[in-house]
PDBML (XML) file of the C-alpha atoms, coordinates in Angstrom:
<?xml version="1.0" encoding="UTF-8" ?>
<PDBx:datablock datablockName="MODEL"
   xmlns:PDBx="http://pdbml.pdb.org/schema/pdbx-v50.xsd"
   xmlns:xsi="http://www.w3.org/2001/XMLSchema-instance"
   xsi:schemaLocation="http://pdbml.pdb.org/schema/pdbx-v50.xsd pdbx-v50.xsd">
   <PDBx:atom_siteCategory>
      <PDBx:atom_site id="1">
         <PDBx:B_iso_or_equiv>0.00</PDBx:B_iso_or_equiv>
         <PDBx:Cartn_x>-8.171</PDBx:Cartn_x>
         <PDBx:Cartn_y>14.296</PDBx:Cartn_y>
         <PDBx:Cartn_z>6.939</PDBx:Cartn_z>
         <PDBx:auth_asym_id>A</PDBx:auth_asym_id>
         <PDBx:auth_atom_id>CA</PDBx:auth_atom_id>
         <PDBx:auth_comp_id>UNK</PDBx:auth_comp_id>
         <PDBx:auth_seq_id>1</PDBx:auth_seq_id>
         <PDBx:group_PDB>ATOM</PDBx:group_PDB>
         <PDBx:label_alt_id xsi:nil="true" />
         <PDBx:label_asym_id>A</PDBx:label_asym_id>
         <PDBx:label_atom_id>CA</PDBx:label_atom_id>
         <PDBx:label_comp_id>UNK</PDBx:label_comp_id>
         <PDBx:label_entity_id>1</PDBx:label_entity_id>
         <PDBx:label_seq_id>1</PDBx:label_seq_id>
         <PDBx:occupancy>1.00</PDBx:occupancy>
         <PDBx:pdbx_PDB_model_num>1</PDBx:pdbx_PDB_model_num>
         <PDBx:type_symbol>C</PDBx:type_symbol>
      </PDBx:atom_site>
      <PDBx:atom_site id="2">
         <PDBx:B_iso_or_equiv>0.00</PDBx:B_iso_or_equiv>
         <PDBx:Cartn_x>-9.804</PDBx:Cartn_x>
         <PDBx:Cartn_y>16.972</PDBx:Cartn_y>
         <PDBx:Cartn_z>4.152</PDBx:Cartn_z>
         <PDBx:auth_asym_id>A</PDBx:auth_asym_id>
         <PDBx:auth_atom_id>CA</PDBx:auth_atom_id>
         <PDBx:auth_comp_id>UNK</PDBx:auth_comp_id>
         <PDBx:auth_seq_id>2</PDBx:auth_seq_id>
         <PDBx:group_PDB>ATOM</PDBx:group_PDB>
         <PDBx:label_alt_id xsi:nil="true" />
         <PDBx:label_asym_id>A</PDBx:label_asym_id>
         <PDBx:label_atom_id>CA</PDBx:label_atom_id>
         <PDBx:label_comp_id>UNK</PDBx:label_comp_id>
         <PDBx:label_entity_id>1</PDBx:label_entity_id>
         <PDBx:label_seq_id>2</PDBx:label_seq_id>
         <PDBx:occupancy>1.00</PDBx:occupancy>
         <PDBx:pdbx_PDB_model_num>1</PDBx:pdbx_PDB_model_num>
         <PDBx:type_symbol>C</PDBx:type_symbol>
      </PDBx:atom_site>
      <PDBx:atom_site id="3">
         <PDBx:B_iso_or_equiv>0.00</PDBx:B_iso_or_equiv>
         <PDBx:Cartn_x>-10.547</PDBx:Cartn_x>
         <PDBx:Cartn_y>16.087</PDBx:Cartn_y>
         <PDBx:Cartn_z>1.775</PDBx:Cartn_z>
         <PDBx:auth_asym_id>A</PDBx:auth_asym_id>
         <PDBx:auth_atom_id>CA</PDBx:auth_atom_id>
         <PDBx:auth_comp_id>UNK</PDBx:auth_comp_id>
         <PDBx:auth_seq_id>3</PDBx:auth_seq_id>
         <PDBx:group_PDB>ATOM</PDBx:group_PDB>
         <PDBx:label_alt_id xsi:nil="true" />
         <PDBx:label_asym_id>A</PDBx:label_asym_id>
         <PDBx:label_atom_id>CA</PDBx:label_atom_id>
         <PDBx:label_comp_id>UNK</PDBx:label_comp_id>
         <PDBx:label_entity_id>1</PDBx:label_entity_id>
         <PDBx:label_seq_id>3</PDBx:label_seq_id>
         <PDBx:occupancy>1.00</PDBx:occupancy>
         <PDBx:pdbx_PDB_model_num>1</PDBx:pdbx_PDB_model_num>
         <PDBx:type_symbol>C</PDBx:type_symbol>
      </PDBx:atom_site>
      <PDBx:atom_site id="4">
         <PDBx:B_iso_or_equiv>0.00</PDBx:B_iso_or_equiv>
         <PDBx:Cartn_x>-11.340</PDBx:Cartn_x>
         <PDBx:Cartn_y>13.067</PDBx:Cartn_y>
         <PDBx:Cartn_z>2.881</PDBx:Cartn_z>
         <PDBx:auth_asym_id>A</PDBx:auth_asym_id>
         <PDBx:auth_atom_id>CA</PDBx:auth_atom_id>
         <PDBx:auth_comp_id>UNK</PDBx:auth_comp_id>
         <PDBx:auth_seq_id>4</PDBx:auth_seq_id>
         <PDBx:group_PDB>ATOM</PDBx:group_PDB>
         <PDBx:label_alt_id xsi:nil="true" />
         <PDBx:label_asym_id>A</PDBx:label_asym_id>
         <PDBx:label_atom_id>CA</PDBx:label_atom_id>
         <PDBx:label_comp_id>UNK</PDBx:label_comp_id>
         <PDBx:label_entity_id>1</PDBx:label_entity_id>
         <PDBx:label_seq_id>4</PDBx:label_seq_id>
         <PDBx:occupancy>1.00</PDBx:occupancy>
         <PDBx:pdbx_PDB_model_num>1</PDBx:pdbx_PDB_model_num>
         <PDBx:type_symbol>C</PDBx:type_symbol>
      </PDBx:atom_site>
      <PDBx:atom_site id="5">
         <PDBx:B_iso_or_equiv>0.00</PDBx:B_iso_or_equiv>
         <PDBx:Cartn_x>-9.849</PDBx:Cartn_x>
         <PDBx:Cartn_y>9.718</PDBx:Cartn_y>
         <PDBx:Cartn_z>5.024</PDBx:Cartn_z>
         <PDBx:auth_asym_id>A</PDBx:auth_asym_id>
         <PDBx:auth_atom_id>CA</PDBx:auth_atom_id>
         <PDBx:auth_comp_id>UNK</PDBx:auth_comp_id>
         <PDBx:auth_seq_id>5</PDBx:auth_seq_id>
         <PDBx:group_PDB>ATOM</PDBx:group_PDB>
         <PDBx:label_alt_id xsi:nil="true" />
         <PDBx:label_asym_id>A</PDBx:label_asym_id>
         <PDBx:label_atom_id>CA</PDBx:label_atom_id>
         <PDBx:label_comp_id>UNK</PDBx:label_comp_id>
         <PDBx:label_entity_id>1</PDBx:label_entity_id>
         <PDBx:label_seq_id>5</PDBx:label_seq_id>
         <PDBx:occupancy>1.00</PDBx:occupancy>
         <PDBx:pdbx_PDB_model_num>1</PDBx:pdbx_PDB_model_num>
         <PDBx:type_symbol>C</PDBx:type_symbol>
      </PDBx:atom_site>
      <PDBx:atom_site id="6">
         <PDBx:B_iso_or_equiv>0.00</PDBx:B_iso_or_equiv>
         <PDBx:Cartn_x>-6.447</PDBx:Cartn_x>
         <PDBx:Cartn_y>8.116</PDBx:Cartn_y>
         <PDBx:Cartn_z>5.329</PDBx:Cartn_z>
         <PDBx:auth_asym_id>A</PDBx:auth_asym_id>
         <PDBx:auth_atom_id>CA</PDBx:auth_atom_id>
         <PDBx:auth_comp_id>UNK</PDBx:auth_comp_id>
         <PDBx:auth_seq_id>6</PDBx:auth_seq_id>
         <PDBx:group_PDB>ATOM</PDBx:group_PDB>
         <PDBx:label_alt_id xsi:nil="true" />
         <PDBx:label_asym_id>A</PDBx:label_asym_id>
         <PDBx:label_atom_id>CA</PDBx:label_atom_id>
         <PDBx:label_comp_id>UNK</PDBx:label_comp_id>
         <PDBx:label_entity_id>1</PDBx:label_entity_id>
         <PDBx:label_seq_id>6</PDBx:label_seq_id>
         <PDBx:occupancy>1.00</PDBx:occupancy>
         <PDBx:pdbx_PDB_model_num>1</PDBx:pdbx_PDB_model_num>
         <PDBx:type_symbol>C</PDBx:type_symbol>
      </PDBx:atom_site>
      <PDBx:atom_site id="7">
         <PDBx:B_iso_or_equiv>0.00</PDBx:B_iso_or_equiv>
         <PDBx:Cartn_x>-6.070</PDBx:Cartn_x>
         <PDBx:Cartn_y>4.609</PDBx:Cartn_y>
         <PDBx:Cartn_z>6.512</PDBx:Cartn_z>
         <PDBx:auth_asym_id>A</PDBx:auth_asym_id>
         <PDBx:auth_atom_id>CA</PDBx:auth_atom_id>
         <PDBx:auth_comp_id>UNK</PDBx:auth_comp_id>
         <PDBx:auth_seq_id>7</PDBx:auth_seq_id>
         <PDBx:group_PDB>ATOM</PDBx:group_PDB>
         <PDBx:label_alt_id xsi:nil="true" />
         <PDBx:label_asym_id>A</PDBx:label_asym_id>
         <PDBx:label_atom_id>CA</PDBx:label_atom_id>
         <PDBx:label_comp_id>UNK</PDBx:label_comp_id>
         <PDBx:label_entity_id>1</PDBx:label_entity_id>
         <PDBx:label_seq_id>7</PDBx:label_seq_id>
         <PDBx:occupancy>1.00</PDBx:occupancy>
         <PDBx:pdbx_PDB_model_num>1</PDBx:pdbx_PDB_model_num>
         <PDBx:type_symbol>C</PDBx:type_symbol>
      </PDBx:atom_site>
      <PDBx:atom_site id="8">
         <PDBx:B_iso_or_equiv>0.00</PDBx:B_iso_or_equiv>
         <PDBx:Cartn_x>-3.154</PDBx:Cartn_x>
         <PDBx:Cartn_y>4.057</PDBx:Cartn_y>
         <PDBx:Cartn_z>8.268</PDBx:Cartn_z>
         <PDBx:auth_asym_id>A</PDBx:auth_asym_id>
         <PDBx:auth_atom_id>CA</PDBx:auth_atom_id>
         <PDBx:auth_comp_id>UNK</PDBx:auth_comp_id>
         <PDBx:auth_seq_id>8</PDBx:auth_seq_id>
         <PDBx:group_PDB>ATOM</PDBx:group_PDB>
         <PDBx:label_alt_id xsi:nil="true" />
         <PDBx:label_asym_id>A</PDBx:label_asym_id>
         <PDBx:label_atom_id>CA</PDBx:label_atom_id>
         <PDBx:label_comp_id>UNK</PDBx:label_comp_id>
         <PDBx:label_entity_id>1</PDBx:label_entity_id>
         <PDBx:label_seq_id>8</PDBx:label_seq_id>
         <PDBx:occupancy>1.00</PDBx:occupancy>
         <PDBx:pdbx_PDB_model_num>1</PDBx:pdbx_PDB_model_num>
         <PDBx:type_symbol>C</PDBx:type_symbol>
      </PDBx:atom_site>
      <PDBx:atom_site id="9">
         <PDBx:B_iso_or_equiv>0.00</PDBx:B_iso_or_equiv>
         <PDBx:Cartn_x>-1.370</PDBx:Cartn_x>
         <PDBx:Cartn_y>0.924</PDBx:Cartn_y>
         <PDBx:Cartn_z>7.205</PDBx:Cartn_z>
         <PDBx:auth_asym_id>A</PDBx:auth_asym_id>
         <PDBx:auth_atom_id>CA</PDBx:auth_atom_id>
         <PDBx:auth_comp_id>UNK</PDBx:auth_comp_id>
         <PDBx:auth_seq_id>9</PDBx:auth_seq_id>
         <PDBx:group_PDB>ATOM</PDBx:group_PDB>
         <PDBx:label_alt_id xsi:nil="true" />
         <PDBx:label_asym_id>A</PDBx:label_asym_id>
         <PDBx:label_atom_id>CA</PDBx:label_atom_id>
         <PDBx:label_comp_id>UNK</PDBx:label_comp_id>
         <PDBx:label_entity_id>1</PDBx:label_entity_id>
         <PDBx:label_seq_id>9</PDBx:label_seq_id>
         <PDBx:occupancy>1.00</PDBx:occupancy>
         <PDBx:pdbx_PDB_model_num>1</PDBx:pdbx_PDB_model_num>
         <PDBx:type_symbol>C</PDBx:type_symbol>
      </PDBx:atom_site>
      <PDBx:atom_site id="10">
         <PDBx:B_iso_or_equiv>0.00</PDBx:B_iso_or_equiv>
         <PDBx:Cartn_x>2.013</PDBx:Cartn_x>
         <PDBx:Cartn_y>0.075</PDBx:Cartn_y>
         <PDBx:Cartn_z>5.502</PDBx:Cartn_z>
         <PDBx:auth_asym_id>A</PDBx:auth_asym_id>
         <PDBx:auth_atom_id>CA</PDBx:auth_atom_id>
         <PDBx:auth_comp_id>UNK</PDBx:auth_comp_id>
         <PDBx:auth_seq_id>10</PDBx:auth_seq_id>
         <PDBx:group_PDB>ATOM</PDBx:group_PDB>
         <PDBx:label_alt_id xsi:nil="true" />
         <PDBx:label_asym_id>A</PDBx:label_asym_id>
         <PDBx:label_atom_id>CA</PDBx:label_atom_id>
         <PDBx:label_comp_id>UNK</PDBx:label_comp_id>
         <PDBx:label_entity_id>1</PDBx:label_entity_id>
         <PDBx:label_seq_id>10</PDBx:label_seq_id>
         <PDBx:occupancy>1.00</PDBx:occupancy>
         <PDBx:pdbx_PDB_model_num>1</PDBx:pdbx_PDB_model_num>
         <PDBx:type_symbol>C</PDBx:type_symbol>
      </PDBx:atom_site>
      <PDBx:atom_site id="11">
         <PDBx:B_iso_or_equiv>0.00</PDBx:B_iso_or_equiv>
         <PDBx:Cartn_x>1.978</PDBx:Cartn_x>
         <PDBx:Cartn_y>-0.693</PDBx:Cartn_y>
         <PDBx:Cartn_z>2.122</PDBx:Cartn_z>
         <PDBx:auth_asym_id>A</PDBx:auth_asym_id>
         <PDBx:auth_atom_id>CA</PDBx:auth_atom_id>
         <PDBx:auth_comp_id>UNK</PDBx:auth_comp_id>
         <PDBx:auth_seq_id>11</PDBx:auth_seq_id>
         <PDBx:group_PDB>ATOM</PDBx:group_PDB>
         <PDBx:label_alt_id xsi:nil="true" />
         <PDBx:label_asym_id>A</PDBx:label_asym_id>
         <PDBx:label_atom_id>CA</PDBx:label_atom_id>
         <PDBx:label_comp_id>UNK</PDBx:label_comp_id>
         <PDBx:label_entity_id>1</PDBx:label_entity_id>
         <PDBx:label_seq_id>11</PDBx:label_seq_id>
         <PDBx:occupancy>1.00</PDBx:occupancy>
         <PDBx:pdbx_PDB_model_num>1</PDBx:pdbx_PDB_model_num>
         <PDBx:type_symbol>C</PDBx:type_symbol>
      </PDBx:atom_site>
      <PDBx:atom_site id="12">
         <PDBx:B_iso_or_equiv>0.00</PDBx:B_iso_or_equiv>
         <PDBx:Cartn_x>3.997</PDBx:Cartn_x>
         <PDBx:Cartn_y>-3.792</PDBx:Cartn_y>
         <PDBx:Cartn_z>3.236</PDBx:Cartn_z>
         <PDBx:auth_asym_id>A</PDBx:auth_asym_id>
         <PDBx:auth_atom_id>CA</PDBx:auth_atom_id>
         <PDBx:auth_comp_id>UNK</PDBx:auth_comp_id>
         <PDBx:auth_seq_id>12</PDBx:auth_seq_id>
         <PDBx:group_PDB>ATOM</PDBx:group_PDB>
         <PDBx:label_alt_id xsi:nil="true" />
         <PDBx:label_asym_id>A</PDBx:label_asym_id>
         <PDBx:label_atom_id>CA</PDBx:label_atom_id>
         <PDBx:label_comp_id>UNK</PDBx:label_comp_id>
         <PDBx:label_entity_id>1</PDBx:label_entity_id>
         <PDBx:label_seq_id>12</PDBx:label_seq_id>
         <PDBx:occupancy>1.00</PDBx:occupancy>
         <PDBx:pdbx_PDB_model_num>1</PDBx:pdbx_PDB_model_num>
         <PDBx:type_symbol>C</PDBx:type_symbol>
      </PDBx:atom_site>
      <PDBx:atom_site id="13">
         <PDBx:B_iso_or_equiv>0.00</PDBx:B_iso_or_equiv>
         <PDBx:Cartn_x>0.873</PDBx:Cartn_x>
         <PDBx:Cartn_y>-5.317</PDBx:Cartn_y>
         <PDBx:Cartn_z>4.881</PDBx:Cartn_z>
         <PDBx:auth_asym_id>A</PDBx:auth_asym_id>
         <PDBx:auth_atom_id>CA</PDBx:auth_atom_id>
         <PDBx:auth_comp_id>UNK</PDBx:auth_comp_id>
         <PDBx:auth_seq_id>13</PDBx:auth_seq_id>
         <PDBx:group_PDB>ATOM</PDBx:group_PDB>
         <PDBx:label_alt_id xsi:nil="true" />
         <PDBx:label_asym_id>A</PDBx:label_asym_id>
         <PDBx:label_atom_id>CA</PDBx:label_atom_id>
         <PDBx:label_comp_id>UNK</PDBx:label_comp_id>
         <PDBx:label_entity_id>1</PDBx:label_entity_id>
         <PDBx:label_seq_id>13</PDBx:label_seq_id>
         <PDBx:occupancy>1.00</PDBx:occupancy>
         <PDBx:pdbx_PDB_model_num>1</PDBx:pdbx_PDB_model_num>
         <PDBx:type_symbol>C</PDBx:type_symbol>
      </PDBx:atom_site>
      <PDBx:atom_site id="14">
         <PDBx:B_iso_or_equiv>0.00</PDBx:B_iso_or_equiv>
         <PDBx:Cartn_x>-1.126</PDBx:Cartn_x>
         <PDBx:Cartn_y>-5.281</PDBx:Cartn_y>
         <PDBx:Cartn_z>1.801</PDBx:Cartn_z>
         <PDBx:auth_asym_id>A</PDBx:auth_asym_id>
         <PDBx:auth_atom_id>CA</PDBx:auth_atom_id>
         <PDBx:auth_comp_id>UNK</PDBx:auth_comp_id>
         <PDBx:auth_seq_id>14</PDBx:auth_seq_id>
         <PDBx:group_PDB>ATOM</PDBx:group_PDB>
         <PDBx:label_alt_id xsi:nil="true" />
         <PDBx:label_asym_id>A</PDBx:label_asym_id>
         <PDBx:label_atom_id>CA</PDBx:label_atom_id>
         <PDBx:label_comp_id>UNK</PDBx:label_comp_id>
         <PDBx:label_entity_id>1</PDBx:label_entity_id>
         <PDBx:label_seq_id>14</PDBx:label_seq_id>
         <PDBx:occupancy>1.00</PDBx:occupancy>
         <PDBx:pdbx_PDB_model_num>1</PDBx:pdbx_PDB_model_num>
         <PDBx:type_symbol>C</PDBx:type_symbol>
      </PDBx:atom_site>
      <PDBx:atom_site id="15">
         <PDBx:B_iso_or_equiv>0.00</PDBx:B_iso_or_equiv>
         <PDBx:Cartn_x>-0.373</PDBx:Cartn_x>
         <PDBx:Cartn_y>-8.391</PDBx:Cartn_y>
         <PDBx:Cartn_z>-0.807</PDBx:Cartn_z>
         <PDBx:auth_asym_id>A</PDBx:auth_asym_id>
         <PDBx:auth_atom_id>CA</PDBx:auth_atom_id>
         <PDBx:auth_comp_id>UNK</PDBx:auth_comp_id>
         <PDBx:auth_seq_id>15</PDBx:auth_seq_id>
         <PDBx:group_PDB>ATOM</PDBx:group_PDB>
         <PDBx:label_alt_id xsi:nil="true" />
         <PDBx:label_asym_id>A</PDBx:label_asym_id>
         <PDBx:label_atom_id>CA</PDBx:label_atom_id>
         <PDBx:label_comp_id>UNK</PDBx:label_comp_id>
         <PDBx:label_entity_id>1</PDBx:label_entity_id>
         <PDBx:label_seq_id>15</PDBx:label_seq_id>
         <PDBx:occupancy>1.00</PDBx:occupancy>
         <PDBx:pdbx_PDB_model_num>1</PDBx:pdbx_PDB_model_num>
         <PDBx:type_symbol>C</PDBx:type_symbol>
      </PDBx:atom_site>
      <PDBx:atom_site id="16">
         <PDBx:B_iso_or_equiv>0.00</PDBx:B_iso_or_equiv>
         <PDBx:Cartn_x>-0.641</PDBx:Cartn_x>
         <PDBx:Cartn_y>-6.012</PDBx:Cartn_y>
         <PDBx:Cartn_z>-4.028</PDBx:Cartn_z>
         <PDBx:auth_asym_id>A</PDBx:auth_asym_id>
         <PDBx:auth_atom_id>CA</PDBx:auth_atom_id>
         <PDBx:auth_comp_id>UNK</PDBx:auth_comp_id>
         <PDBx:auth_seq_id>16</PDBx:auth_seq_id>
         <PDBx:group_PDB>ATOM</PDBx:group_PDB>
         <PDBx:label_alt_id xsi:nil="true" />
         <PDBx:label_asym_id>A</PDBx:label_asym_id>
         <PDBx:label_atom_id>CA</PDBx:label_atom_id>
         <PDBx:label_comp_id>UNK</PDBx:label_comp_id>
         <PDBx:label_entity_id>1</PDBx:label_entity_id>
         <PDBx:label_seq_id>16</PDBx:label_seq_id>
         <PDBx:occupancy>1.00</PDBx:occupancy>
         <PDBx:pdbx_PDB_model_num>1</PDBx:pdbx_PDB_model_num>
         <PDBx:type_symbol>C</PDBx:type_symbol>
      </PDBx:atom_site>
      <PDBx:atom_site id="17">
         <PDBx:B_iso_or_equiv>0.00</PDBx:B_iso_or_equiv>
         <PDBx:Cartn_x>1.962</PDBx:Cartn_x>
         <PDBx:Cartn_y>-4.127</PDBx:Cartn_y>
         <PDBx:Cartn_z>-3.144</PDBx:Cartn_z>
         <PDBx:auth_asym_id>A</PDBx:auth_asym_id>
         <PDBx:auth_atom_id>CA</PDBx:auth_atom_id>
         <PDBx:auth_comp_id>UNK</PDBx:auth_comp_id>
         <PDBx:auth_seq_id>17</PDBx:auth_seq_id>
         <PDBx:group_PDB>ATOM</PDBx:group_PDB>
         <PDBx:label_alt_id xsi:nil="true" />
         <PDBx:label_asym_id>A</PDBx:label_asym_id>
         <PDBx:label_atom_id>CA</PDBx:label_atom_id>
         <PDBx:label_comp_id>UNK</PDBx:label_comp_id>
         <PDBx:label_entity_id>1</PDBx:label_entity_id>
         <PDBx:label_seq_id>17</PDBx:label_seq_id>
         <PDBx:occupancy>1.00</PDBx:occupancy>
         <PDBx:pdbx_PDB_model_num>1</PDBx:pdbx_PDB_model_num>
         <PDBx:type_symbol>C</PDBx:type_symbol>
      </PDBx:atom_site>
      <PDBx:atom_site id="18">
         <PDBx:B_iso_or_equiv>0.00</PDBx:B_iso_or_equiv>
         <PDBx:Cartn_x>4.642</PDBx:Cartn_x>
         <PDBx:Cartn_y>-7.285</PDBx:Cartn_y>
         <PDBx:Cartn_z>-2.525</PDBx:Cartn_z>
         <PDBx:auth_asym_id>A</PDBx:auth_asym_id>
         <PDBx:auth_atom_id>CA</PDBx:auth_atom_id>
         <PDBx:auth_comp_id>UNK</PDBx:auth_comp_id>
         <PDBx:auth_seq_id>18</PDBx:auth_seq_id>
         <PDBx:group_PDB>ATOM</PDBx:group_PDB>
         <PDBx:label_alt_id xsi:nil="true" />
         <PDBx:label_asym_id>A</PDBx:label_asym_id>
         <PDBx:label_atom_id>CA</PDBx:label_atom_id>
         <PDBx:label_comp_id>UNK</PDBx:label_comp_id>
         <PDBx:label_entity_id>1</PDBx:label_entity_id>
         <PDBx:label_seq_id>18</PDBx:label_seq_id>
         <PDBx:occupancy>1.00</PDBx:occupancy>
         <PDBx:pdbx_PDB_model_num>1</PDBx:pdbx_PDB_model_num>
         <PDBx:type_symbol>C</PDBx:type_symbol>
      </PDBx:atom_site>
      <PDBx:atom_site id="19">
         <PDBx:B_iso_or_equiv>0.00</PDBx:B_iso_or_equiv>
         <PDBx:Cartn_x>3.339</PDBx:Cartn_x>
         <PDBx:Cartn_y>-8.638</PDBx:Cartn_y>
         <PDBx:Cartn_z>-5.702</PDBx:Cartn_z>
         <PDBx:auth_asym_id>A</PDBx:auth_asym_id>
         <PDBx:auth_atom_id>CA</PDBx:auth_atom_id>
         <PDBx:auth_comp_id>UNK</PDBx:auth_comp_id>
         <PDBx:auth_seq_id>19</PDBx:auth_seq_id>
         <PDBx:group_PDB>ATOM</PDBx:group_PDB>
         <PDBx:label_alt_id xsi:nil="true" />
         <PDBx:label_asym_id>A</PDBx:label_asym_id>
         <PDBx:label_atom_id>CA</PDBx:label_atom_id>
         <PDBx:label_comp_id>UNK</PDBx:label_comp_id>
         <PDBx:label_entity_id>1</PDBx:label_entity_id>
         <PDBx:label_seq_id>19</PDBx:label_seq_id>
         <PDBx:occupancy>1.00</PDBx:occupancy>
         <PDBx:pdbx_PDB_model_num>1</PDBx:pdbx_PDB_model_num>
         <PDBx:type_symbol>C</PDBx:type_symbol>
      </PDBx:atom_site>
      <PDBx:atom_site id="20">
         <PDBx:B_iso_or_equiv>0.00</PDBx:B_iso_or_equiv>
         <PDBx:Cartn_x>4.409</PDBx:Cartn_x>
         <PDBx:Cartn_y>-5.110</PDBx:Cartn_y>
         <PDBx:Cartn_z>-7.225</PDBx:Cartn_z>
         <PDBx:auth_asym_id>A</PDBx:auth_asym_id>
         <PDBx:auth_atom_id>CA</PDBx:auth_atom_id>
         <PDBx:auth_comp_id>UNK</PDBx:auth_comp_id>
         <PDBx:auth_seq_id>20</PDBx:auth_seq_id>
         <PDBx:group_PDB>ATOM</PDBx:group_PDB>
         <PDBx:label_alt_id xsi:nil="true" />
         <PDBx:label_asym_id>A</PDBx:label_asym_id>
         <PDBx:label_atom_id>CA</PDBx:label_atom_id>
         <PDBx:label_comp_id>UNK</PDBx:label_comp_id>
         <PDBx:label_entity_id>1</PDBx:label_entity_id>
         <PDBx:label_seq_id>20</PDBx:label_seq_id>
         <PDBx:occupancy>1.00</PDBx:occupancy>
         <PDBx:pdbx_PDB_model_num>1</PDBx:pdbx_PDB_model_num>
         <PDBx:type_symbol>C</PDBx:type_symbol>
      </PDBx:atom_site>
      <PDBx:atom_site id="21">
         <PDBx:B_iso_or_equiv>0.00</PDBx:B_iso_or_equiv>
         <PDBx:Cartn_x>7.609</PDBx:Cartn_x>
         <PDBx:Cartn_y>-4.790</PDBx:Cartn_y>
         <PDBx:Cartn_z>-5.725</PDBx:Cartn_z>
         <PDBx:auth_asym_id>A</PDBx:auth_asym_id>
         <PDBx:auth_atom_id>CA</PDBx:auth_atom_id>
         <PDBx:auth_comp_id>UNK</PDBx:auth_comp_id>
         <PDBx:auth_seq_id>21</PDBx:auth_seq_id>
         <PDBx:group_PDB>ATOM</PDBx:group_PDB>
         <PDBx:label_alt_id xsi:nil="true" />
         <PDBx:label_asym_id>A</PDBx:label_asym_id>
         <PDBx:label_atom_id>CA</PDBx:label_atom_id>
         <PDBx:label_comp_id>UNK</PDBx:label_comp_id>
         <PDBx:label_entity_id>1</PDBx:label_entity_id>
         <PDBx:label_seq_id>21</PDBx:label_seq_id>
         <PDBx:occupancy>1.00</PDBx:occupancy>
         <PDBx:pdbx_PDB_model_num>1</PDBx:pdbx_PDB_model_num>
         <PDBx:type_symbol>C</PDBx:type_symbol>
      </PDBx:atom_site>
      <PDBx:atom_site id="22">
         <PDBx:B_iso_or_equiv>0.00</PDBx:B_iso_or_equiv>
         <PDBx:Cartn_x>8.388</PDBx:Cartn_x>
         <PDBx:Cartn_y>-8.792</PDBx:Cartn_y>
         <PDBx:Cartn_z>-6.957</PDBx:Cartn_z>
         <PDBx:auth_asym_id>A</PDBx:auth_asym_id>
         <PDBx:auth_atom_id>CA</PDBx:auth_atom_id>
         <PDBx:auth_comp_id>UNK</PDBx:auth_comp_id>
         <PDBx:auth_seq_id>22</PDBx:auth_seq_id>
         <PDBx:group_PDB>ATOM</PDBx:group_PDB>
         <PDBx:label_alt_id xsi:nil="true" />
         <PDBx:label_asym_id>A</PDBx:label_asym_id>
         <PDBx:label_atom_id>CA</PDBx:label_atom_id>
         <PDBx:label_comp_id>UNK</PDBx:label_comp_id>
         <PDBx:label_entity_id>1</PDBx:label_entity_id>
         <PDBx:label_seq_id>22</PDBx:label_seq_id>
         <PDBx:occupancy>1.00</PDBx:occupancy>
         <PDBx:pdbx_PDB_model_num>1</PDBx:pdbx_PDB_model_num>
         <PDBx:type_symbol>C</PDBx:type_symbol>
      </PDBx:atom_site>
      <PDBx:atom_site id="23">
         <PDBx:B_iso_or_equiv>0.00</PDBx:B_iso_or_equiv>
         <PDBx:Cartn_x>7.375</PDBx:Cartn_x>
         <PDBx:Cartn_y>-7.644</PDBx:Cartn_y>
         <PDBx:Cartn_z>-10.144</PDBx:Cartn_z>
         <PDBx:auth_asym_id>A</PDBx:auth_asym_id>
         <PDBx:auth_atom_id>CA</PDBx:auth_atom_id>
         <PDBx:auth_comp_id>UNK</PDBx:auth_comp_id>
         <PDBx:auth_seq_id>23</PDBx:auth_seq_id>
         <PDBx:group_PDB>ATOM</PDBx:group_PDB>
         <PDBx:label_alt_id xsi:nil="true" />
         <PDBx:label_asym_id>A</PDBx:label_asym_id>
         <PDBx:label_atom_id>CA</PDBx:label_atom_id>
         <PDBx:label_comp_id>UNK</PDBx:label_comp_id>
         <PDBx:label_entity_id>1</PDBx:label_entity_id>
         <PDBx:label_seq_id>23</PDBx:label_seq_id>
         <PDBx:occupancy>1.00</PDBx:occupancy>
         <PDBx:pdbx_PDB_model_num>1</PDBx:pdbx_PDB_model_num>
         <PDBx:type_symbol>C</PDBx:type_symbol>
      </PDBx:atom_site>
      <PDBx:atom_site id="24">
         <PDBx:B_iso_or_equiv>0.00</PDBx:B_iso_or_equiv>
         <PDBx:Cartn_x>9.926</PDBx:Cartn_x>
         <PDBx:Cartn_y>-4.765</PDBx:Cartn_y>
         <PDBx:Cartn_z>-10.361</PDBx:Cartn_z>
         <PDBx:auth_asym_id>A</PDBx:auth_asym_id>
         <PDBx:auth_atom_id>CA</PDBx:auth_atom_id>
         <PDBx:auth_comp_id>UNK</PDBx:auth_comp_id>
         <PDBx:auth_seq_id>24</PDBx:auth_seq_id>
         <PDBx:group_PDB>ATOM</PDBx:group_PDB>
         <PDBx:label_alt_id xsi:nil="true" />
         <PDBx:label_asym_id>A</PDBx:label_asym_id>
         <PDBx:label_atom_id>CA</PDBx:label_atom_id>
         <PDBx:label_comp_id>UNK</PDBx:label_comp_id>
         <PDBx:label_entity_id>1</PDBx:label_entity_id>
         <PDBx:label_seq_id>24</PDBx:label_seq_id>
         <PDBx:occupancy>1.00</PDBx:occupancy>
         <PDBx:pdbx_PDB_model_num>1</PDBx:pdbx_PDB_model_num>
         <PDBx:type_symbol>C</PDBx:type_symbol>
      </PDBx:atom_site>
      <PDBx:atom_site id="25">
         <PDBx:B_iso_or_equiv>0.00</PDBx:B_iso_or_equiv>
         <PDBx:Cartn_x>12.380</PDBx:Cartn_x>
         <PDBx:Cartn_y>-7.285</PDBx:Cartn_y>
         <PDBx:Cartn_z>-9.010</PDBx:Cartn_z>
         <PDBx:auth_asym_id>A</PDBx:auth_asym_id>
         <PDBx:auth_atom_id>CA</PDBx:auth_atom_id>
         <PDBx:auth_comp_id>UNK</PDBx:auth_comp_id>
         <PDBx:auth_seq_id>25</PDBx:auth_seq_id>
         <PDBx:group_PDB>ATOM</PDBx:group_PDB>
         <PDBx:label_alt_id xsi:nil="true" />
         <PDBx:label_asym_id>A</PDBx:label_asym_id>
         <PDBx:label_atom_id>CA</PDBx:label_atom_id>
         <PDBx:label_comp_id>UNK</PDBx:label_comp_id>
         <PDBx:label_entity_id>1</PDBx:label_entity_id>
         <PDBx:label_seq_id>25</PDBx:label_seq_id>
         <PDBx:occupancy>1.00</PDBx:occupancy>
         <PDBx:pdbx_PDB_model_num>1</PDBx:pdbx_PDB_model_num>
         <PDBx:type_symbol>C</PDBx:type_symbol>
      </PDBx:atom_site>
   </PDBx:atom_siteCategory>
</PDBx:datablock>
């Protein structure tokens, strides 16, 4: 996808983003 590449997963499945949202908690 210009200008460049999208991977499509959920931020959900991706442990930095739980440890983010934990964080904010």
């Amino acid at each position: 996808k210009p200008p460049g590449y999208v991977l499509h997963v959920a931020s959900a499945q991706i442990d930095v983003f739980a440890f983010q949202r934990f964080g904010q908690q």
